[in-house]
C-alpha atoms as a PDB file:
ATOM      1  CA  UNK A   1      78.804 154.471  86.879  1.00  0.00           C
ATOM      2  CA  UNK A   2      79.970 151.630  84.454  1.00  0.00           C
ATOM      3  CA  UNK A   3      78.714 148.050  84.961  1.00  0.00           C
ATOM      4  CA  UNK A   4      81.426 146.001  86.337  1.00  0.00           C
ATOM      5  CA  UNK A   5      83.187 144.139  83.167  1.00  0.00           C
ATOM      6  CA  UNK A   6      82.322 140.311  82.998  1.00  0.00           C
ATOM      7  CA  UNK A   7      85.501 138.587  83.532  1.00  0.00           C
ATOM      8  CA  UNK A   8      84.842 135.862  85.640  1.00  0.00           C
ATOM      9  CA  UNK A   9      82.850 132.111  84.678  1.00  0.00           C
ATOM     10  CA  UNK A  10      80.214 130.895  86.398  1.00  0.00           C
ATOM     11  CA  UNK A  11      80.922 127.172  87.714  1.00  0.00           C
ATOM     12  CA  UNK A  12      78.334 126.684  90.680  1.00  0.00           C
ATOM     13  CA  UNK A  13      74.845 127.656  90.993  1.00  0.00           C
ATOM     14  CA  UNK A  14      73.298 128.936  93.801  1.00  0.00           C
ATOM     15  CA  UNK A  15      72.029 125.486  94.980  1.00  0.00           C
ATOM     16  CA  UNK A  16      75.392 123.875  94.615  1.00  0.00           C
ATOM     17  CA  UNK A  17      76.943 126.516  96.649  1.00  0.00           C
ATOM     18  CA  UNK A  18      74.110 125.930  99.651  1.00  0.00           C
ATOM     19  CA  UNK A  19      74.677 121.987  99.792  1.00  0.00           C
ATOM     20  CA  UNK A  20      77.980 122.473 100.236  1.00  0.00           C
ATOM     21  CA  UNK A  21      78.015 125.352 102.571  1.00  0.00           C
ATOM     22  CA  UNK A  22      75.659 122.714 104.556  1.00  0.00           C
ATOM     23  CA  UNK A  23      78.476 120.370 104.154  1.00  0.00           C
ATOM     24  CA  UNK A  24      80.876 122.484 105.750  1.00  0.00           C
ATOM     25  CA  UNK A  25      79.018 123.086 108.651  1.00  0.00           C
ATOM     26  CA  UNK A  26      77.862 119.720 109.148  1.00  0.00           C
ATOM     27  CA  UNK A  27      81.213 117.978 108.776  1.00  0.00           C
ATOM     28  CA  UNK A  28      83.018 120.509 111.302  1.00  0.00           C
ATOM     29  CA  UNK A  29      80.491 120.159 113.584  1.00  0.00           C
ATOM     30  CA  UNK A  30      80.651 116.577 113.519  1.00  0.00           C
ATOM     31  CA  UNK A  31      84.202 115.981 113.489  1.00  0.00           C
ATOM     32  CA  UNK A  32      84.487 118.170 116.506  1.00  0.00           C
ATOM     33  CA  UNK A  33      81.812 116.905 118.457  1.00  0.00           C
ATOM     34  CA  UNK A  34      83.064 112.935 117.967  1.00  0.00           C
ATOM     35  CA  UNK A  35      86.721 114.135 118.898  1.00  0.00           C
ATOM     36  CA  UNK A  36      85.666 115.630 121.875  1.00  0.00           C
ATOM     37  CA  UNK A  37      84.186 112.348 123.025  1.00  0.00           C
ATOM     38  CA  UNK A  38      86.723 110.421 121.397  1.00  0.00           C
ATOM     39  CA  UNK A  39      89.544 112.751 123.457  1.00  0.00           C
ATOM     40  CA  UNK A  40      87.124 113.090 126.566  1.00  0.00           C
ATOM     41  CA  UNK A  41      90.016 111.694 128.425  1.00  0.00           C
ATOM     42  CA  UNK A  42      92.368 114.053 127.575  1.00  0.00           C
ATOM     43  CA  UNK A  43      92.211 117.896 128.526  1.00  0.00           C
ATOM     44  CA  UNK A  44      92.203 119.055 124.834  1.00  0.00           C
ATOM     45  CA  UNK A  45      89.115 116.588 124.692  1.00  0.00           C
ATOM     46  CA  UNK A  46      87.314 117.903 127.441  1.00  0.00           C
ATOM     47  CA  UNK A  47      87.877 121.527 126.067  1.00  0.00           C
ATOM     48  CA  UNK A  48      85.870 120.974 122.867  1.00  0.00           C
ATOM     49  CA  UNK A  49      83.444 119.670 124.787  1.00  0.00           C
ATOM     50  CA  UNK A  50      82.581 122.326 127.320  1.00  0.00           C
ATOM     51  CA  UNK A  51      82.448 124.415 124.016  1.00  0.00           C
ATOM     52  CA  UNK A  52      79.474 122.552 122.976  1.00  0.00           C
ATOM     53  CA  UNK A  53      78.303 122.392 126.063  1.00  0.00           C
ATOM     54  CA  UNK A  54      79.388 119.612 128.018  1.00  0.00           C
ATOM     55  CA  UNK A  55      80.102 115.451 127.079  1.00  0.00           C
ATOM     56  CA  UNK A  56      76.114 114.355 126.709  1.00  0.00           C
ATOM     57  CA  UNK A  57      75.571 117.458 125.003  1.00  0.00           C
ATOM     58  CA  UNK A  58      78.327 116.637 122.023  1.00  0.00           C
ATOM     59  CA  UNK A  59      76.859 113.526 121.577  1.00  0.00           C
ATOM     60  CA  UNK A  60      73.321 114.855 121.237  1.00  0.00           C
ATOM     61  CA  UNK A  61      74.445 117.724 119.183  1.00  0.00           C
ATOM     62  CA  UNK A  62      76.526 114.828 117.304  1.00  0.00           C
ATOM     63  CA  UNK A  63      73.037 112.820 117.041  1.00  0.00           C
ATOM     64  CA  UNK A  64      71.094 115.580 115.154  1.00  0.00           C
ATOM     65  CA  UNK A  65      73.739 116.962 112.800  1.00  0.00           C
ATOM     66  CA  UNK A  66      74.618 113.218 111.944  1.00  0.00           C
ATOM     67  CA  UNK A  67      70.969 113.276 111.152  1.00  0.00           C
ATOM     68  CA  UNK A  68      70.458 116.368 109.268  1.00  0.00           C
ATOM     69  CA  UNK A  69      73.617 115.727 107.349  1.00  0.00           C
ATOM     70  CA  UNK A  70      72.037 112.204 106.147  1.00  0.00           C
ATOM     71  CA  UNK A  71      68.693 114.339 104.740  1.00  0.00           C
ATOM     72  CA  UNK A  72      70.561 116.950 103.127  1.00  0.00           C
ATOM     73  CA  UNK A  73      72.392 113.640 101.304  1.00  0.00           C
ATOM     74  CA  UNK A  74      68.743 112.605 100.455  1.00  0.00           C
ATOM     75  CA  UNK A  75      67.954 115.853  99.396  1.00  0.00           C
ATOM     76  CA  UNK A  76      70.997 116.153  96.849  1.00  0.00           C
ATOM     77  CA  UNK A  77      70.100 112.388  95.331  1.00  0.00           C
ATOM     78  CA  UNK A  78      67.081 113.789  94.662  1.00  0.00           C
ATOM     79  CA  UNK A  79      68.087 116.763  93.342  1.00  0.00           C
ATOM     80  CA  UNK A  80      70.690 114.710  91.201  1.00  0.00           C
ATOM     81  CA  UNK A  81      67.422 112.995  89.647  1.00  0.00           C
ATOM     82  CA  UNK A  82      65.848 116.207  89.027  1.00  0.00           C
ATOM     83  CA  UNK A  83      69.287 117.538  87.074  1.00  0.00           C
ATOM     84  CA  UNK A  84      70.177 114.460  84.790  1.00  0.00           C
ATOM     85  CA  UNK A  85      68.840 114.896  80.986  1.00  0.00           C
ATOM     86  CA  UNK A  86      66.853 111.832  80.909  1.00  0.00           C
ATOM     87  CA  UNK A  87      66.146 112.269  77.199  1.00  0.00           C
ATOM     88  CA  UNK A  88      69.546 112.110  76.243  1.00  0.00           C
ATOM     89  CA  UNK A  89      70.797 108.868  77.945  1.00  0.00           C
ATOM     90  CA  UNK A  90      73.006 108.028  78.114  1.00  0.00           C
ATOM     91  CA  UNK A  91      74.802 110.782  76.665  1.00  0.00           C
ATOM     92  CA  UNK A  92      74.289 112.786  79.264  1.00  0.00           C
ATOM     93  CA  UNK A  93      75.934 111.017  82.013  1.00  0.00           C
ATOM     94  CA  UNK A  94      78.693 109.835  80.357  1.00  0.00           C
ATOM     95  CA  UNK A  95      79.438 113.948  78.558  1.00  0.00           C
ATOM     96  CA  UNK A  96      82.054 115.970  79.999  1.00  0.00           C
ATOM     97  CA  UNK A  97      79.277 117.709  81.733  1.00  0.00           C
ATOM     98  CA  UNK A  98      78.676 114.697  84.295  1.00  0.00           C
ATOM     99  CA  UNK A  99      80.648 113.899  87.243  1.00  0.00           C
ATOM    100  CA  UNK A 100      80.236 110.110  86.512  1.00  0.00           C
ATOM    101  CA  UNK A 101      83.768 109.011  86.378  1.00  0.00           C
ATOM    102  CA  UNK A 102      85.101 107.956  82.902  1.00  0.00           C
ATOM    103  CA  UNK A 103      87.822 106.725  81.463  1.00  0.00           C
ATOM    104  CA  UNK A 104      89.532 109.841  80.287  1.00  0.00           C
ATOM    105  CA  UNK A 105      89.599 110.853  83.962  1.00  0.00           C
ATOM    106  CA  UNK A 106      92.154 107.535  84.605  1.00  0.00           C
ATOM    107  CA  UNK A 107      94.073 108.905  81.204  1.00  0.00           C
ATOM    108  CA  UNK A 108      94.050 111.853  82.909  1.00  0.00           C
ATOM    109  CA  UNK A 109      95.337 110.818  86.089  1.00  0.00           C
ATOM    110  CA  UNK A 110      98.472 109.380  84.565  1.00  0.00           C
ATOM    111  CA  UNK A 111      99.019 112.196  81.994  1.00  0.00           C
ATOM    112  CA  UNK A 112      99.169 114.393  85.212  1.00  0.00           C
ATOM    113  CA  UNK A 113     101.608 112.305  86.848  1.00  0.00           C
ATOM    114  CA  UNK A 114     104.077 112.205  84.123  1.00  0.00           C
ATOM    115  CA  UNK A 115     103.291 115.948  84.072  1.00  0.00           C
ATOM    116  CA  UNK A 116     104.831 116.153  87.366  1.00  0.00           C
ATOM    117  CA  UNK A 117     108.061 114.450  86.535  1.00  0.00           C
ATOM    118  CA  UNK A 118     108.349 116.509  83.036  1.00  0.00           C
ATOM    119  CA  UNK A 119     107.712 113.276  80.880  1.00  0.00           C
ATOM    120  CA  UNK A 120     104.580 114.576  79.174  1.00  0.00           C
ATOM    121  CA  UNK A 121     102.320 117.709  78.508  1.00  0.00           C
ATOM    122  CA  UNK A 122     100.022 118.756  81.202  1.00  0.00           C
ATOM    123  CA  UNK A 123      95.915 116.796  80.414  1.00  0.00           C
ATOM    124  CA  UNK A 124      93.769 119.165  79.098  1.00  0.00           C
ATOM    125  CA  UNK A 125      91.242 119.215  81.727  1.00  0.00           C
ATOM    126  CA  UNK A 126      87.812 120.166  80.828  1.00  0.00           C
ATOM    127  CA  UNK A 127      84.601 120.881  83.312  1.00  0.00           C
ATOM    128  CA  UNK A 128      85.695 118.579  86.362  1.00  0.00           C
ATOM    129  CA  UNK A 129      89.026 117.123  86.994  1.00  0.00           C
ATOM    130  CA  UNK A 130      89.585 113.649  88.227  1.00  0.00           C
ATOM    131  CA  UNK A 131      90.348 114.884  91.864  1.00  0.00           C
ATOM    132  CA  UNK A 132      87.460 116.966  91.882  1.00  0.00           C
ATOM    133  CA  UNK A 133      85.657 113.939  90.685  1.00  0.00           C
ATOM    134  CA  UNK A 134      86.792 111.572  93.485  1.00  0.00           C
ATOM    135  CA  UNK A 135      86.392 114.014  96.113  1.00  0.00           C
ATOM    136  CA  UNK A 136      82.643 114.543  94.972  1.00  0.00           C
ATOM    137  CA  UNK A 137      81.565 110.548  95.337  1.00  0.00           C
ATOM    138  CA  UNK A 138      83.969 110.131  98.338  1.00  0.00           C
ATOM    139  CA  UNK A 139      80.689 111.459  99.977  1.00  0.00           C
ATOM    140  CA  UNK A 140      78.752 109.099  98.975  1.00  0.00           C
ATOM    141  CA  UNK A 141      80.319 106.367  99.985  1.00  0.00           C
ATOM    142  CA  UNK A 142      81.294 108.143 102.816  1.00  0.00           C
ATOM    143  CA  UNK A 143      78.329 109.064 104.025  1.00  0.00           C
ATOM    144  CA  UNK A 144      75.910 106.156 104.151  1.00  0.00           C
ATOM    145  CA  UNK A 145      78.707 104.300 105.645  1.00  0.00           C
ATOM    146  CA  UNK A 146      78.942 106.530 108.560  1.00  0.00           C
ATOM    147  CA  UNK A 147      75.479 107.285 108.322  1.00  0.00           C
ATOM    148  CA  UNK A 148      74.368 103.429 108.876  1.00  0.00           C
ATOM    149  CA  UNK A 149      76.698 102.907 111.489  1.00  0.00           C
ATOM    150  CA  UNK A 150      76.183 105.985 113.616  1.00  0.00           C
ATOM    151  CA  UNK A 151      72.419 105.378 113.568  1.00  0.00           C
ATOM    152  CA  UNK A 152      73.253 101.843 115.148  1.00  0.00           C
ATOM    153  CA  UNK A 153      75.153 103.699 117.569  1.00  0.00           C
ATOM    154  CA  UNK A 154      73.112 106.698 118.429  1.00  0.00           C
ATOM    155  CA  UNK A 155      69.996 103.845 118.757  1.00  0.00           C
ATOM    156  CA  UNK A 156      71.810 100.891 120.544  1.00  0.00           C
ATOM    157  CA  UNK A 157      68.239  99.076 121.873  1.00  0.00           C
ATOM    158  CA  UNK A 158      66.804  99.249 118.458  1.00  0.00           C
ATOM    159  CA  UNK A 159      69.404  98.424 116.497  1.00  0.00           C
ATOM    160  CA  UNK A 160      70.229  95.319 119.144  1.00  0.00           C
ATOM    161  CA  UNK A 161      66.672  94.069 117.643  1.00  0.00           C
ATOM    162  CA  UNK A 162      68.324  94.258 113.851  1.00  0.00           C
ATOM    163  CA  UNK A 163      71.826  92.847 114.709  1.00  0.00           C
ATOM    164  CA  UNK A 164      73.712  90.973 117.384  1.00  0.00           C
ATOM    165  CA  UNK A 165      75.397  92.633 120.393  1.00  0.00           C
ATOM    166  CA  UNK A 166      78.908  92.115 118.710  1.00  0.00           C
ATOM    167  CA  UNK A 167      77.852  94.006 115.485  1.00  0.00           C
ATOM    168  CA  UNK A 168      77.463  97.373 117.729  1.00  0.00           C
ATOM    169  CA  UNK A 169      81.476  96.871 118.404  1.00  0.00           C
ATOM    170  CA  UNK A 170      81.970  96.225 114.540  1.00  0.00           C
ATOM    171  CA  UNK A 171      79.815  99.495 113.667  1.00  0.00           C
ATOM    172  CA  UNK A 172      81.413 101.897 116.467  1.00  0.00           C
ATOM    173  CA  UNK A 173      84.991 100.449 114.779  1.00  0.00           C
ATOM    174  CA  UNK A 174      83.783 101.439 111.238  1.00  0.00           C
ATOM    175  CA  UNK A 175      82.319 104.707 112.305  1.00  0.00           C
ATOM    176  CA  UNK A 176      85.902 105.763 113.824  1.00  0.00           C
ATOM    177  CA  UNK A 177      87.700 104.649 111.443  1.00  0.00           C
ATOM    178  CA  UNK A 178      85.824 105.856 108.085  1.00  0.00           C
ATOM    179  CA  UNK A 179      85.339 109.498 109.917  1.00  0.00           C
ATOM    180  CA  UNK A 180      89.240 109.577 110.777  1.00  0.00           C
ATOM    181  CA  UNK A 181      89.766 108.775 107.375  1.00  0.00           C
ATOM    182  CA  UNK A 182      87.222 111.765 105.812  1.00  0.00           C
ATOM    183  CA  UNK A 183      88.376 114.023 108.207  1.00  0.00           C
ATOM    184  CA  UNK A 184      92.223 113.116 107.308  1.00  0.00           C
ATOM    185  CA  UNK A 185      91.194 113.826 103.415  1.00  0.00           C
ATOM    186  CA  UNK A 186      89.215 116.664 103.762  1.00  0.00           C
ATOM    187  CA  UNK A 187      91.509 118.161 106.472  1.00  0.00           C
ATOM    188  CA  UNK A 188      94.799 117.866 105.013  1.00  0.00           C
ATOM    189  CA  UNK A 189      94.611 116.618 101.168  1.00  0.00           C
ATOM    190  CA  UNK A 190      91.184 118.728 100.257  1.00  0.00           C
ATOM    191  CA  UNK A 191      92.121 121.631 101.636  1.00  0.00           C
ATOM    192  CA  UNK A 192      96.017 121.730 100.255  1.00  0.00           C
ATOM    193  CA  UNK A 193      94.960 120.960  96.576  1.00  0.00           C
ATOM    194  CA  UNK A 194      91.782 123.238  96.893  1.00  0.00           C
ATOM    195  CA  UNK A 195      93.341 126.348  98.710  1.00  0.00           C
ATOM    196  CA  UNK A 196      97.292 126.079  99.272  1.00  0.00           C
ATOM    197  CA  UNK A 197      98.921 125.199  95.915  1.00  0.00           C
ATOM    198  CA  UNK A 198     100.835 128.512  94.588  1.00  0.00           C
ATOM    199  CA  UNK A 199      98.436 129.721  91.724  1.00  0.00           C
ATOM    200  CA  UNK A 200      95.434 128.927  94.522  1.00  0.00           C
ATOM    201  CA  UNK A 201      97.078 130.831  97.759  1.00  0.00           C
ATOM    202  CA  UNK A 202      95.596 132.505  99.681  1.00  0.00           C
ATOM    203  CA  UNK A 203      92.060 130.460  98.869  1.00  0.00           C
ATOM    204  CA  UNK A 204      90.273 129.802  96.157  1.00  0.00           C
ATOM    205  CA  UNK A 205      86.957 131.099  96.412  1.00  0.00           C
ATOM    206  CA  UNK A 206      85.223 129.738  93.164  1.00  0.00           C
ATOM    207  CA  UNK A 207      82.667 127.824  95.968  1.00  0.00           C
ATOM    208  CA  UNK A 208      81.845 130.164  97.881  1.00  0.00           C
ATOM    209  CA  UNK A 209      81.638 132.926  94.484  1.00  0.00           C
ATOM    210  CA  UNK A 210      79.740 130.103  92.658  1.00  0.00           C
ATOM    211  CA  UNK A 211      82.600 131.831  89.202  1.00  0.00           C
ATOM    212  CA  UNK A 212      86.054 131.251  88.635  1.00  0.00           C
ATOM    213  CA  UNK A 213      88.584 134.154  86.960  1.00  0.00           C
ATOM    214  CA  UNK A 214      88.069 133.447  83.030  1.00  0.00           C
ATOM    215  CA  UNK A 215      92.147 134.012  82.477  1.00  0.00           C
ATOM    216  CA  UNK A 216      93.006 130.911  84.808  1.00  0.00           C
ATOM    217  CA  UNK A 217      90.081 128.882  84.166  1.00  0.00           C
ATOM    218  CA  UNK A 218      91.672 128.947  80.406  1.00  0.00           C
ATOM    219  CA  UNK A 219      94.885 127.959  81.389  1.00  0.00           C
ATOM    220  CA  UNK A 220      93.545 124.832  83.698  1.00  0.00           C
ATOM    221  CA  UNK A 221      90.272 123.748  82.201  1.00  0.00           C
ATOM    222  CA  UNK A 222      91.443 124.590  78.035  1.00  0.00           C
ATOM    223  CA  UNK A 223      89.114 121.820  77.372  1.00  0.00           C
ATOM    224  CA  UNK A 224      86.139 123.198  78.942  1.00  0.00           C
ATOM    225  CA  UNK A 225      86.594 126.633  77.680  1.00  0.00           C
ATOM    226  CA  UNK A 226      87.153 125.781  74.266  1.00  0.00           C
ATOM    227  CA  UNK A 227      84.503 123.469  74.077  1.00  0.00           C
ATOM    228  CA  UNK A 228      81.873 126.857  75.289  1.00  0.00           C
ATOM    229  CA  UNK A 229      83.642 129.042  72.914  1.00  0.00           C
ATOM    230  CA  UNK A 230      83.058 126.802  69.934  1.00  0.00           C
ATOM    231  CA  UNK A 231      79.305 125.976  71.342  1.00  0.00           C
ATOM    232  CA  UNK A 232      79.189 129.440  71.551  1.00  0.00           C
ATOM    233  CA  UNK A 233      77.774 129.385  75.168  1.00  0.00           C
ATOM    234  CA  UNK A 234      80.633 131.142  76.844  1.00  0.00           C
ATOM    235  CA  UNK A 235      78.859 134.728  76.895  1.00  0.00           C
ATOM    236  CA  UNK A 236      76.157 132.831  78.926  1.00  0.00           C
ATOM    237  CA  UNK A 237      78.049 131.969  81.593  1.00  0.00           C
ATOM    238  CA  UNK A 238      80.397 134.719  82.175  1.00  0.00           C
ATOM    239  CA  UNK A 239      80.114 136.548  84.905  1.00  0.00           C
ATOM    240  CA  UNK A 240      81.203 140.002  86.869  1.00  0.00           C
ATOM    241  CA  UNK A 241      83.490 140.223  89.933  1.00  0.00           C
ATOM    242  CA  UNK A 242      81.963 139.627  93.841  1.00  0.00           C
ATOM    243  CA  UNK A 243      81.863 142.595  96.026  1.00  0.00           C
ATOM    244  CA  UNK A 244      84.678 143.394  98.396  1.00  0.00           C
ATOM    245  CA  UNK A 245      83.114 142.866 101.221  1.00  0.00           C
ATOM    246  CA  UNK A 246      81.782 139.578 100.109  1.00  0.00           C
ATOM    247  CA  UNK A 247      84.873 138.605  99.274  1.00  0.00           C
ATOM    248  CA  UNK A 248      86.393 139.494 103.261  1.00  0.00           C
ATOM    249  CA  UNK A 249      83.605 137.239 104.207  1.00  0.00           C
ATOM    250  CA  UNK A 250      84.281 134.512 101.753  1.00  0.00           C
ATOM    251  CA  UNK A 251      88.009 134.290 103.099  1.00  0.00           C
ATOM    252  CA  UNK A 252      87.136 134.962 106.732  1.00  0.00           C
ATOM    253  CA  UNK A 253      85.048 131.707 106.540  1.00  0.00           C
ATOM    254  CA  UNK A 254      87.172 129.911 104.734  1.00  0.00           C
ATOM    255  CA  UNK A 255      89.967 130.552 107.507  1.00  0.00           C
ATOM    256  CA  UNK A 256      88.035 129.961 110.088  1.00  0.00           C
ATOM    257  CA  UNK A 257      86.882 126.720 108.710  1.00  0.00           C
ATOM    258  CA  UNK A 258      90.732 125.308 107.462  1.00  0.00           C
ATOM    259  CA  UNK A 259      91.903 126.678 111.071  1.00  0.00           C
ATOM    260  CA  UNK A 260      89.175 124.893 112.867  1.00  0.00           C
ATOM    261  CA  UNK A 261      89.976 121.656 110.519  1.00  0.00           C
ATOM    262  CA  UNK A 262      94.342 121.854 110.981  1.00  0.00           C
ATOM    263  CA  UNK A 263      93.396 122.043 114.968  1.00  0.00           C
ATOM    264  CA  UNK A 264      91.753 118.963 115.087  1.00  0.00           C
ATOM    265  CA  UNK A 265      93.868 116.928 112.963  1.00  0.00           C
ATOM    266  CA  UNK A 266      97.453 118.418 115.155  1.00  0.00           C
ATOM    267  CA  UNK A 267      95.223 118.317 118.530  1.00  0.00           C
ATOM    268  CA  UNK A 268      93.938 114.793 117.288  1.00  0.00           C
ATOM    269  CA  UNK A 269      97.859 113.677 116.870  1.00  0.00           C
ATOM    270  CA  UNK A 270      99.142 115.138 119.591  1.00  0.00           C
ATOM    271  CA  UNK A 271      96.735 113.408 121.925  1.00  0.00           C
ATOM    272  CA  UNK A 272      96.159 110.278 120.324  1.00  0.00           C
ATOM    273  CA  UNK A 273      99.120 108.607 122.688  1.00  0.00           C
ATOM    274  CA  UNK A 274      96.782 109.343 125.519  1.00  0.00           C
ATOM    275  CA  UNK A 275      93.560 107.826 124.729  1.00  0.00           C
ATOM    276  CA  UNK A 276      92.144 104.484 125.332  1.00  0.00           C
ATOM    277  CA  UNK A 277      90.642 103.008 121.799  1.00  0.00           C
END
C-alpha cells in the first residue's frame, strides 16, 4: 500500500486545535444556557431550559462553564508566554508569524476592500489575515469582560462587599449586552466568512484537521507560502490527507454546532418582542 501523498499544510497544532474545540463547547453551552434564562418567559425559552435540566439548573450549569471557560483563558495566556521567542524581541512579535496586529494588516484591510469593488489587486495575505486576527483578540477582550461581570453576578453578596448595589444592574447590562454581541459575531459573521463563502462551502475544516489543502492555501496566503518555500521549510510542514471517517465527524460537528448557533440567533429574534429586559 502507498503512503498517502503529502498535499495538505499544517496550520494548527494539536494544542491549538484543543483550546478551541474547548471554545466551542464552552461558548454554545453558554449562549444557550443565558438565553434560556434570558427567554424563560417565552415557550422557546423554557424549552432550552428543560433541556438542561430545568431554570436553576441553566444557571448553575451557566456558573461552572462561565468558570471553566475563564481558566482555559488563563491557561492559553500562559501558554502564549510559553510560545513567544523571547530571544528575538521584538522581532518575534511583530514577524508575520505573530498574531499581534500590525500595520500591514490595516493596509491590508483596505487593499481588500478596493479588491471587492475591482479598484485594486487582491493583498497578498501571508500566515494570518486581518479578520482572522481580530476574531482571535475579540476573545480577549471579550472574555474578561464577561468574565468580570458574570462573576459579580453569579456571587451577588460578595461582590455587594466590592461594589455598590447599583453596579450589579450596570454589570448584568454589560454581561447581556457584550454576550449578544459575541454571540451575534460568532453566530452570523464567524461562521459565514469561516464556512459559507463559495471556495469554503460546505465547511472548512482546516480547525478541526489542524492542515489546509496546499493548492488553495497558495492562492490565499501567496505570502506565507512563498515565504516557506524560499526558507525552505515548506517540506516540514506539509502534510497528508485526514481519514474519511474523520472527516464525516469533522463536518457532523461542525453542523451541529452552526445549526445549534443559527437557532439561537432566529429563536433569539423571533422572541425578543416578548421578553421583559
Amino acid at each position: 500500500m502507498q503512503p498517502k501523498k503529502k498535499t495538505r499544510i499544517k496550520r494548527f497544532t494539536v494544542t491549538q486545535r484543543i483550546f478551541h474545540l474547548l471554545l466551542i463547547l464552552f461558548f454554545l453551552i453558554l449562549g444557550s444556557t443565558g438565553l434560556a434564562r434570558l427567554y424563560i418567559e417565552t415557550s422557546w425559552g423554557k424549552g432550552i431550559a428543560s433541556f438542561f435540566g430545568g431554570y436553576e439548573t441553566s444557571f448553575q450549569i451557566h456558573k461552572v462553564v462561565g468558570i471553566l471557560m475563564i481558566c482555559c483563558f488563563l491557561v492559553h495566556a500562559v501558554y502564549l508566554l510559553f510560545k513567544v521567542v523571547w530571544k528575538e524581541l521584538p522581532r518575534s512579535l511583530l514577524g508575520p508569524e505573530s498574531l499581534l496586529p500590525h500595520p500591514r494588516d490595516i493596509k491590508g484591510f483596505f487593499q481588500h476592500i478596493a479588491w471587492f469593488f475591482h479598484i485594486a489587486i487582491s493583498p497578498k495575505f501571508d500566515r494570518w489575515s486581518y479578520w482572522e486576527k481580530f476574531d482571535y483578540w475579540a476573545v480577549f477582550w471579550g472574555i474578561p469582560i464577561l468574565g468580570i461581570t458574570g462573576l459579580l453576578l453569579a456571587y451577588p453578596v460578595a461582590a455587594s462587599r466590592i461594589i455598590p448595589g447599583w453596579g450589579l444592574n450596570v454589570a448584568l447590562w454589560i454581561h447581556r449586552i457584550e454576550a449578544i454581541l459575541a454571540m451575534a459575531h460568532v453566530f452570523i459573521i464567524h461562521f459565514f466568512v469561516t464556512h459559507l463563502r463559495r471556495h469554503n462551502f460546505p465547511m472548512d475544516l482546516t480547525m478541526f484537521e489542524g492542515s489546509a489543502d496546499l493548492e488553495v492555501t497558495r492562492h490565499e496566503r501567496p505570502a506565507w507560502v512563498t515565504r516557506l518555500e524560499e526558507s525552505g521549510k515548506l517540506n516540514f510542514l506539509l502534510a497528508s490527507e485526514t481519514s474519511p471517517r474523520l472527516r464525516i465527524l469533522y463536518y457532523l460537528f461542525g453542523y451541529i454546532a452552526m445549526a445549534v448557533g443559527i437557532y439561537l440567533v432566529i429563536g433569539g429574534l423571533a422572541n425578543s418582542g416578548s421578553i421583559t429586559w
